[in-house]
PDB file of N, CA and C in Angstrom:
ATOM      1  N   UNK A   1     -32.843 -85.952 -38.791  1.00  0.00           N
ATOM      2  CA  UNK A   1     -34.178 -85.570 -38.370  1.00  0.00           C
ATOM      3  C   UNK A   1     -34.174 -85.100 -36.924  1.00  0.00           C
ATOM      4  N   UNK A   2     -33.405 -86.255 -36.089  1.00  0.00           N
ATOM      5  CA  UNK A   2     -33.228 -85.404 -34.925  1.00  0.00           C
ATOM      6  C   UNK A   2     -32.567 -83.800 -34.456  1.00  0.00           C
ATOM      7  N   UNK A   3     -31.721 -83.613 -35.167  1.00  0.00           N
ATOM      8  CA  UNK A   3     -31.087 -82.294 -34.854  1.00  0.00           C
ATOM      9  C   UNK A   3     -32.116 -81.241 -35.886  1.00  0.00           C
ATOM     10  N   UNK A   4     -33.080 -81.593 -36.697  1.00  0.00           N
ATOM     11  CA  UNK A   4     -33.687 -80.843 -37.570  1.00  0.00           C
ATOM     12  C   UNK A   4     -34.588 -80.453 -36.487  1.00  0.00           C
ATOM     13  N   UNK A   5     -35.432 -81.273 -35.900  1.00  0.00           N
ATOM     14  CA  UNK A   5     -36.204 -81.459 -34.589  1.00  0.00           C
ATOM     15  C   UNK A   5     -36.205 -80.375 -33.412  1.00  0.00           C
ATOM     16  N   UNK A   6     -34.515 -80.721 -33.399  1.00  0.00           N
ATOM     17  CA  UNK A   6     -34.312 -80.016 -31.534  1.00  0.00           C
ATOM     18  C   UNK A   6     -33.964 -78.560 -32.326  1.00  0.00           C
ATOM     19  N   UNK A   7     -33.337 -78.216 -33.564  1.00  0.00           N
ATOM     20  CA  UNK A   7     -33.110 -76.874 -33.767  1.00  0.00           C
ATOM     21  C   UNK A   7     -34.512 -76.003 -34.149  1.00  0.00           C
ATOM     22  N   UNK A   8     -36.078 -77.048 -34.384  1.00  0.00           N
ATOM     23  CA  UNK A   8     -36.907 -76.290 -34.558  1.00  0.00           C
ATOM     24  C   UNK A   8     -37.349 -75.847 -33.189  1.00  0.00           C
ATOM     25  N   UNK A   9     -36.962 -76.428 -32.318  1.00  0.00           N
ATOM     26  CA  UNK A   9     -37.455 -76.609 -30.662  1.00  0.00           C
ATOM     27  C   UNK A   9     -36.826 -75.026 -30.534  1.00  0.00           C
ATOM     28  N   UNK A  10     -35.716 -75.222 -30.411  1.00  0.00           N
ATOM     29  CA  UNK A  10     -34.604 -74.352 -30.209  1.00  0.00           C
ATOM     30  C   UNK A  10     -35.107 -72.830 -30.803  1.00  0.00           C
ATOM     31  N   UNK A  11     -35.231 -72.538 -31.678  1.00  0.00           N
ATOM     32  CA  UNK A  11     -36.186 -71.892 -32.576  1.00  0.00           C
ATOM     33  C   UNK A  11     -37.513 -70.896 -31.907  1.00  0.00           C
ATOM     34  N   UNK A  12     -38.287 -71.841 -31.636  1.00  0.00           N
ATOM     35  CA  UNK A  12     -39.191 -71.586 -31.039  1.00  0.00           C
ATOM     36  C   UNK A  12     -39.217 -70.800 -29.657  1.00  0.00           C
ATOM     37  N   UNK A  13     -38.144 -71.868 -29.154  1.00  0.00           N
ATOM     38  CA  UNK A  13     -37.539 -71.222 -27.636  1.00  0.00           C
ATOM     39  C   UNK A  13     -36.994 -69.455 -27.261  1.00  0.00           C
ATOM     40  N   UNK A  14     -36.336 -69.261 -28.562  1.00  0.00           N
ATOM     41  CA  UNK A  14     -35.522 -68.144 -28.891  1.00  0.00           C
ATOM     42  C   UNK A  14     -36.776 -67.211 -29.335  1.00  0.00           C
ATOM     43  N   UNK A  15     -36.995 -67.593 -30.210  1.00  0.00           N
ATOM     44  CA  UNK A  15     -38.774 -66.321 -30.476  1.00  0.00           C
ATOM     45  C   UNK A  15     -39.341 -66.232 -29.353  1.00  0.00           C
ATOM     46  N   UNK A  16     -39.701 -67.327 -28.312  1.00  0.00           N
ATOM     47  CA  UNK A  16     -40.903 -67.103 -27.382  1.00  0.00           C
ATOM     48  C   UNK A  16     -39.813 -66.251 -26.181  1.00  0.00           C
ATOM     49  N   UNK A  17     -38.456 -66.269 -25.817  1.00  0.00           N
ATOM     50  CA  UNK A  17     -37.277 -65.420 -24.746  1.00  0.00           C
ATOM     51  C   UNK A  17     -36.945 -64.298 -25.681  1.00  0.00           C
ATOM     52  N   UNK A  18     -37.286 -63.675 -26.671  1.00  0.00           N
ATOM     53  CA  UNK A  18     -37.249 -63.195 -27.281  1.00  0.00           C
ATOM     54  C   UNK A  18     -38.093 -62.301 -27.210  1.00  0.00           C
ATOM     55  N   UNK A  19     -39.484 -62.803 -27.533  1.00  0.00           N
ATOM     56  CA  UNK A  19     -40.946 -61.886 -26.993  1.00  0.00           C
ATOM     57  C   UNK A  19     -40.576 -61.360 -25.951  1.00  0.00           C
ATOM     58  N   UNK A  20     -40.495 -61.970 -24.814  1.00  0.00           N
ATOM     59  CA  UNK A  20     -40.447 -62.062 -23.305  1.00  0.00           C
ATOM     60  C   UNK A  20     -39.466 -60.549 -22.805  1.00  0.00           C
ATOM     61  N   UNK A  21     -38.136 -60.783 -23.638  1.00  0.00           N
ATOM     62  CA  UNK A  21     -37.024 -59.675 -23.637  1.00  0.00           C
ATOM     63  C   UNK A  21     -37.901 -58.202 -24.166  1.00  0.00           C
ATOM     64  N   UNK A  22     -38.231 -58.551 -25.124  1.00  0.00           N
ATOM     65  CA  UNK A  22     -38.754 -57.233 -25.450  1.00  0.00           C
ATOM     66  C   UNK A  22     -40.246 -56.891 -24.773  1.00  0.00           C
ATOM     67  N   UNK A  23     -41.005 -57.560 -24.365  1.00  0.00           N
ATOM     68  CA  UNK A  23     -41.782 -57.201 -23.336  1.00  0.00           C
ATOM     69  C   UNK A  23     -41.460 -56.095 -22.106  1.00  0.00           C
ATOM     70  N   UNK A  24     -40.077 -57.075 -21.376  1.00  0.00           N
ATOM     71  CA  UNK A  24     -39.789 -55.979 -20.482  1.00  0.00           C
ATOM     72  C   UNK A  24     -39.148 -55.503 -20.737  1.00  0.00           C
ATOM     73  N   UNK A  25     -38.087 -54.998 -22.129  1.00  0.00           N
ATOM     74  CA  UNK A  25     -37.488 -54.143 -22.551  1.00  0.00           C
ATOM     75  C   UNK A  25     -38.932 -52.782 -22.832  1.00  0.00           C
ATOM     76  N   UNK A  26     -39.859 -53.318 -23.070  1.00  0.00           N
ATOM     77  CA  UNK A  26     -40.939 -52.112 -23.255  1.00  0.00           C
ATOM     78  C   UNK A  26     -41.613 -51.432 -21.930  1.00  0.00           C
ATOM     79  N   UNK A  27     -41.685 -52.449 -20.996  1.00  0.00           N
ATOM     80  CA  UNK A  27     -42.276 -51.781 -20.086  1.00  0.00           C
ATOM     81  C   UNK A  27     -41.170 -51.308 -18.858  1.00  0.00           C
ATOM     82  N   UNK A  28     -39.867 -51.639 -18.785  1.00  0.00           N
ATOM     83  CA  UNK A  28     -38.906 -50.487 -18.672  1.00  0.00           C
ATOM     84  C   UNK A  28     -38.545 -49.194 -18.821  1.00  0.00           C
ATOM     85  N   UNK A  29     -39.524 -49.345 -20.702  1.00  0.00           N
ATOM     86  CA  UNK A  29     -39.127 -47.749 -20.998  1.00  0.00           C
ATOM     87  C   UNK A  29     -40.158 -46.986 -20.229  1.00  0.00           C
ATOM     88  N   UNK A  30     -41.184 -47.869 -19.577  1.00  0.00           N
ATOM     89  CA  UNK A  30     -41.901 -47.077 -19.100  1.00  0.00           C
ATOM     90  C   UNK A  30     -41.924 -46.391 -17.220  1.00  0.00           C
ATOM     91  N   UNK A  31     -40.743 -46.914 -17.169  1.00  0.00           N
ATOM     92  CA  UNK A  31     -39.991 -46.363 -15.709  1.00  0.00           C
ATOM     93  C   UNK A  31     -39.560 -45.353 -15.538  1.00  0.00           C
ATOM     94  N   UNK A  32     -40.234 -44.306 -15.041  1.00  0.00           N
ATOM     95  CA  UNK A  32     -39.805 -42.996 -14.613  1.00  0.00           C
ATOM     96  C   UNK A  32     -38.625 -42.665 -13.385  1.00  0.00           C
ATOM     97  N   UNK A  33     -38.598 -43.490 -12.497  1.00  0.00           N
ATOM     98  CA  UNK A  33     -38.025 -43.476 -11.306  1.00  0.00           C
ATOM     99  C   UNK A  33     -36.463 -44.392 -11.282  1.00  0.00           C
ATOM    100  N   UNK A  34     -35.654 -43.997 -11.214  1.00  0.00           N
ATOM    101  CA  UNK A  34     -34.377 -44.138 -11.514  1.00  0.00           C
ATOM    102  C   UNK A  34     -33.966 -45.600 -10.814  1.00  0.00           C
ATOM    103  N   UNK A  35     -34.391 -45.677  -9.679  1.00  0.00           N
ATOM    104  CA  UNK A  35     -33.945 -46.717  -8.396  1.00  0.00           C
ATOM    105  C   UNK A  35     -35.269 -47.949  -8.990  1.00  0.00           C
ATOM    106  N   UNK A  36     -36.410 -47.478  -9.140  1.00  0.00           N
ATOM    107  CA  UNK A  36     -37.231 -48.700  -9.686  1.00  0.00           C
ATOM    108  C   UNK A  36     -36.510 -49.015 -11.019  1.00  0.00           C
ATOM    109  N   UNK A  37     -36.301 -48.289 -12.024  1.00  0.00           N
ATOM    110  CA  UNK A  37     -35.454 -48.584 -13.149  1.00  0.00           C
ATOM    111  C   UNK A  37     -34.247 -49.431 -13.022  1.00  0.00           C
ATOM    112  N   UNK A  38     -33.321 -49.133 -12.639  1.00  0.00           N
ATOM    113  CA  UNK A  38     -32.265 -49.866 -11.871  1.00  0.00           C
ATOM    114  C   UNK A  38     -32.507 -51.296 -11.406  1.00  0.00           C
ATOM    115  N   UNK A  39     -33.006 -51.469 -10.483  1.00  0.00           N
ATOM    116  CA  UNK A  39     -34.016 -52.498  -9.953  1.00  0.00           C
ATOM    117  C   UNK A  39     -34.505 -53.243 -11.096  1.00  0.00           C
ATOM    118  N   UNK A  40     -35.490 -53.462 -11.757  1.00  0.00           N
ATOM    119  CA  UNK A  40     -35.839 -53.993 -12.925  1.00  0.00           C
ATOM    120  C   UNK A  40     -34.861 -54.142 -13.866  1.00  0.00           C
ATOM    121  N   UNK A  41     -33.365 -53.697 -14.078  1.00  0.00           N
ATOM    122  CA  UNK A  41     -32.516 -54.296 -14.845  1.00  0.00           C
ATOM    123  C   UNK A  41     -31.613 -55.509 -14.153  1.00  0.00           C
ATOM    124  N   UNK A  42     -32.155 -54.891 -12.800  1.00  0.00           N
ATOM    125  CA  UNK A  42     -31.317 -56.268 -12.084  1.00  0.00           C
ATOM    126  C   UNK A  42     -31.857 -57.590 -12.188  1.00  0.00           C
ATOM    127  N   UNK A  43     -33.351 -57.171 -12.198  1.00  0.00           N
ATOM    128  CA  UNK A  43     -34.035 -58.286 -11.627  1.00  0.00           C
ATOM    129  C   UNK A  43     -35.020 -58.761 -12.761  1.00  0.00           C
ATOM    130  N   UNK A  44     -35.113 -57.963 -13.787  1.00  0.00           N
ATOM    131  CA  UNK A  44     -35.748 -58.625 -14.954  1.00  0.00           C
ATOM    132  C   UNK A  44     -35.001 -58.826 -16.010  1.00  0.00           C
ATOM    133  N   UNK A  45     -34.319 -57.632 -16.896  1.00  0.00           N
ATOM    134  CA  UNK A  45     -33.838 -57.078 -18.137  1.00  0.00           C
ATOM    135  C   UNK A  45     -32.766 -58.343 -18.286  1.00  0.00           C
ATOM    136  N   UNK A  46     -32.132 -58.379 -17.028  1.00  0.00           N
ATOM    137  CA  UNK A  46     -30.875 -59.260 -17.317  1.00  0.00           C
ATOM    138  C   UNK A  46     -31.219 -60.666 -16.679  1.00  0.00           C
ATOM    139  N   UNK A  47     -32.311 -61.352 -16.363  1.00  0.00           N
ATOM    140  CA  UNK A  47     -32.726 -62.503 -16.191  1.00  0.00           C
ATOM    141  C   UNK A  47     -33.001 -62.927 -17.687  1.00  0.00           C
ATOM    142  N   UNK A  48     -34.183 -61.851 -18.283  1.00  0.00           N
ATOM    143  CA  UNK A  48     -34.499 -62.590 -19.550  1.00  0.00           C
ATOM    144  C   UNK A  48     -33.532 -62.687 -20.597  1.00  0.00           C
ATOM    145  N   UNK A  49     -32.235 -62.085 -20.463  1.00  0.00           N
ATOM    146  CA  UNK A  49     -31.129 -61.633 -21.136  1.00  0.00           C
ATOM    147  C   UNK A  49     -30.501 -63.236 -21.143  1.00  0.00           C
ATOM    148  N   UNK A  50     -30.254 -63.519 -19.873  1.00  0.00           N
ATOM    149  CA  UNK A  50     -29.931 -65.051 -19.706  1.00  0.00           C
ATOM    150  C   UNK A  50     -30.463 -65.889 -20.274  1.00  0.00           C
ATOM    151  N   UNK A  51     -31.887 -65.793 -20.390  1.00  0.00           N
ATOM    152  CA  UNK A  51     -32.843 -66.990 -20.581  1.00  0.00           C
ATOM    153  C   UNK A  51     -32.485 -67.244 -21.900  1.00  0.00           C
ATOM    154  N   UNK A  52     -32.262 -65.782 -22.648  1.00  0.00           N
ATOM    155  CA  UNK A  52     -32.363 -66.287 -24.093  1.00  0.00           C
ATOM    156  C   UNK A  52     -30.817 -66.607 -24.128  1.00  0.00           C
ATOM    157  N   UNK A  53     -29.628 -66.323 -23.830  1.00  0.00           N
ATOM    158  CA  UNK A  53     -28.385 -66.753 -24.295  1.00  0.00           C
ATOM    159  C   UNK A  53     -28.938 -68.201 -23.808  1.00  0.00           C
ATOM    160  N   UNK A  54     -28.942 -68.954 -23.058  1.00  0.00           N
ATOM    161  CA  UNK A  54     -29.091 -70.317 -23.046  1.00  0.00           C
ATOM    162  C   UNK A  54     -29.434 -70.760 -24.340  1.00  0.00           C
ATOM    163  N   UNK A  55     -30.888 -70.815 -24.557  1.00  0.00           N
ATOM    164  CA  UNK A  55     -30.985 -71.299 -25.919  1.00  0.00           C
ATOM    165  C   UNK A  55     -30.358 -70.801 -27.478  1.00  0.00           C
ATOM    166  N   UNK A  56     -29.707 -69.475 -26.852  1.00  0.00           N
ATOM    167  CA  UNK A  56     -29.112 -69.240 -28.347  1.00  0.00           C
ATOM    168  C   UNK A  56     -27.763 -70.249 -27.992  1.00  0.00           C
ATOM    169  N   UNK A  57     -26.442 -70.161 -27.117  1.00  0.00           N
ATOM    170  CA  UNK A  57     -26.020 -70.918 -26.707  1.00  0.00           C
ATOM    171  C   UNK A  57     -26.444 -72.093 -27.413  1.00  0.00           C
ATOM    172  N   UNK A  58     -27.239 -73.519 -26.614  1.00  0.00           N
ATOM    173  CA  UNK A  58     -27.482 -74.495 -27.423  1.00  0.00           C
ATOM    174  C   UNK A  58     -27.661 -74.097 -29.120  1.00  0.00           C
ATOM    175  N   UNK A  59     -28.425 -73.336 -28.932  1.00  0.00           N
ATOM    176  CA  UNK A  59     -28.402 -73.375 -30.853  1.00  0.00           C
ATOM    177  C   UNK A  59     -27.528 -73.647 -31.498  1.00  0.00           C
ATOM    178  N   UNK A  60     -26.592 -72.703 -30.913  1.00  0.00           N
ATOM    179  CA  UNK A  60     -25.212 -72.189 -31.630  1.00  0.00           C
ATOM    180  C   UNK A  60     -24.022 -73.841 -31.405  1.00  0.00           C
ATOM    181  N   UNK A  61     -24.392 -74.506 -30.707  1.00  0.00           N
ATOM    182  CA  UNK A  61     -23.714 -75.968 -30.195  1.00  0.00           C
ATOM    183  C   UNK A  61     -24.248 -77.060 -31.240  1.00  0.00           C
ATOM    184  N   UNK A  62     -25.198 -76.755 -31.938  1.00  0.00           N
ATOM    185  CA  UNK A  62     -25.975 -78.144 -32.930  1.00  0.00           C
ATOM    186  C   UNK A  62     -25.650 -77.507 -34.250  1.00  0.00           C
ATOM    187  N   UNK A  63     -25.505 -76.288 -34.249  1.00  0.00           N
ATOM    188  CA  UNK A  63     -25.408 -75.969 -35.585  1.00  0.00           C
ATOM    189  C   UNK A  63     -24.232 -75.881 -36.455  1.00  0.00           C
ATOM    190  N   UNK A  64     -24.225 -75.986 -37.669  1.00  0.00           N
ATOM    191  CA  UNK A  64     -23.059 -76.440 -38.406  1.00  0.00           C
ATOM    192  C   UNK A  64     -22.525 -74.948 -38.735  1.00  0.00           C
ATOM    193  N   UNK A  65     -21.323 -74.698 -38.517  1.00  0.00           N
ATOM    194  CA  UNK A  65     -20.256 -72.987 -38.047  1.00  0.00           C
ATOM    195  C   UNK A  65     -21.096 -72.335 -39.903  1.00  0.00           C
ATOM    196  N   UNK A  66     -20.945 -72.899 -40.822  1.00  0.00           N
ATOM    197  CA  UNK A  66     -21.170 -72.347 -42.172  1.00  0.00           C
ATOM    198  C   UNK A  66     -22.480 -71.738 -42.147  1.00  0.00           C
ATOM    199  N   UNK A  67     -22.961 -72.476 -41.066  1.00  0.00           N
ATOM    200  CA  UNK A  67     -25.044 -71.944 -41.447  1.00  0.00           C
ATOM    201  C   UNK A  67     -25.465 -71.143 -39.946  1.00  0.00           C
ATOM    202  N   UNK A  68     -24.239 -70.623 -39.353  1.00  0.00           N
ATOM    203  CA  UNK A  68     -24.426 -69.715 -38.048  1.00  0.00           C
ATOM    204  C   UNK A  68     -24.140 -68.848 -38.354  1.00  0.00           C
ATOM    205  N   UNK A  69     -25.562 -67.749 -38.505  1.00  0.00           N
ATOM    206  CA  UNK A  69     -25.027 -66.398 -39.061  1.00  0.00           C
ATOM    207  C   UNK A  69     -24.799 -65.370 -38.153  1.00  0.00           C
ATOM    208  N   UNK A  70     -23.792 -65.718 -36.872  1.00  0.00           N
ATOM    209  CA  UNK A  70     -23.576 -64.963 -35.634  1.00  0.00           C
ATOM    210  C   UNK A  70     -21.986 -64.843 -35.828  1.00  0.00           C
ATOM    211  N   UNK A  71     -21.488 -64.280 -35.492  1.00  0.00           N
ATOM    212  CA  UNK A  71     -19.700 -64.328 -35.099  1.00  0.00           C
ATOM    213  C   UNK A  71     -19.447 -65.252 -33.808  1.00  0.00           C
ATOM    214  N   UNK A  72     -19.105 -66.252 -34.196  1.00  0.00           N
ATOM    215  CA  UNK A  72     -18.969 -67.219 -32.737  1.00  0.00           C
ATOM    216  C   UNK A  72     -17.977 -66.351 -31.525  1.00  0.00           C
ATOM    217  N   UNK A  73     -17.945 -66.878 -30.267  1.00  0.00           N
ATOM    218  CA  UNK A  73     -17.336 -66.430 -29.311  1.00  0.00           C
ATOM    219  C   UNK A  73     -15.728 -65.947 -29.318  1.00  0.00           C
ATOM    220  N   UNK A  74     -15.156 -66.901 -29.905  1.00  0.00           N
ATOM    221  CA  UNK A  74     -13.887 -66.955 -30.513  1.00  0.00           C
ATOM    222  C   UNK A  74     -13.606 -66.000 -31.734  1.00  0.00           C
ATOM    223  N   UNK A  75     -14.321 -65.760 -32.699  1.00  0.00           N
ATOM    224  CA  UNK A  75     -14.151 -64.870 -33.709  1.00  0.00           C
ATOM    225  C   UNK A  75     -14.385 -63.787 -32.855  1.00  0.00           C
ATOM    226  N   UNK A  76     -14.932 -62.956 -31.620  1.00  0.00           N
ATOM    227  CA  UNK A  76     -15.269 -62.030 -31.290  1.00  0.00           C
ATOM    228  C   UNK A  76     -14.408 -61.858 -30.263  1.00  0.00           C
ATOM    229  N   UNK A  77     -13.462 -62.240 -29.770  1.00  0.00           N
ATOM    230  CA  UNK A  77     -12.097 -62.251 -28.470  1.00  0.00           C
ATOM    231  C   UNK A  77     -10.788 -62.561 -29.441  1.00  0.00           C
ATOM    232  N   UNK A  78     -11.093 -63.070 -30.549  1.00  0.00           N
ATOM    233  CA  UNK A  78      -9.611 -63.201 -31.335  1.00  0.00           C
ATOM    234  C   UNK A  78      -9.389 -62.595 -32.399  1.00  0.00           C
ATOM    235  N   UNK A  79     -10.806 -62.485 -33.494  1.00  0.00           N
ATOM    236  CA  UNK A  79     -10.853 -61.631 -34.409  1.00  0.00           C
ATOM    237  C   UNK A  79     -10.778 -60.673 -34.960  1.00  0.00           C
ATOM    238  N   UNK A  80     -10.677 -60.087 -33.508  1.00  0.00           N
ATOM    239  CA  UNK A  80     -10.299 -57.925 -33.965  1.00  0.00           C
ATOM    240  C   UNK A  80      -8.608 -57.673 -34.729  1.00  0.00           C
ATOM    241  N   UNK A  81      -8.551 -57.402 -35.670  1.00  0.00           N
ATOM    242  CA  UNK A  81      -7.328 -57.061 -36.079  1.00  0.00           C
ATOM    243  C   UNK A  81      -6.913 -55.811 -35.593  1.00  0.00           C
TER     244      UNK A  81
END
């Protein structure tokens, strides 16, 4: 129940950094000016970029490898044939 719990938490977390990403992924597109553009990937695009690997991160730490439908870190640095 507990890990049922923190992965609905978790969940939630990821939809709401999720919104957030695509928020200023939208109002980016609305940057005409190259240096303000720039700027806003420094200082937003890739903040909220963080926010959400954290909780995908934890996610990806409670969850059982069979029911993670991501390529873990390791399948993606070792896995290329």
């Amino acid at each position: 129940k507990k890990t049922i719990a923190r992965l609905s938490t978790l969940a939630d977390e990821i939809d709401e950094a999720t919104d957030a990403l695509e928020s200023a992924l939208i109002k980016y597109k609305t940057v005409s000016d190259v240096t303000e553009a720039a700027c806003m990937i420094r200082d937003v695009i890739l903040q909220k970029m963080a926010e959400l690997r954290v909780v995908c991160d934890e996610a990806e730490t409670v969850t059982a490898e069979k029911y993670w439908p991501f390529p873990t870190y390791g399948e993606l640095l070792f896995g290329v044939k």
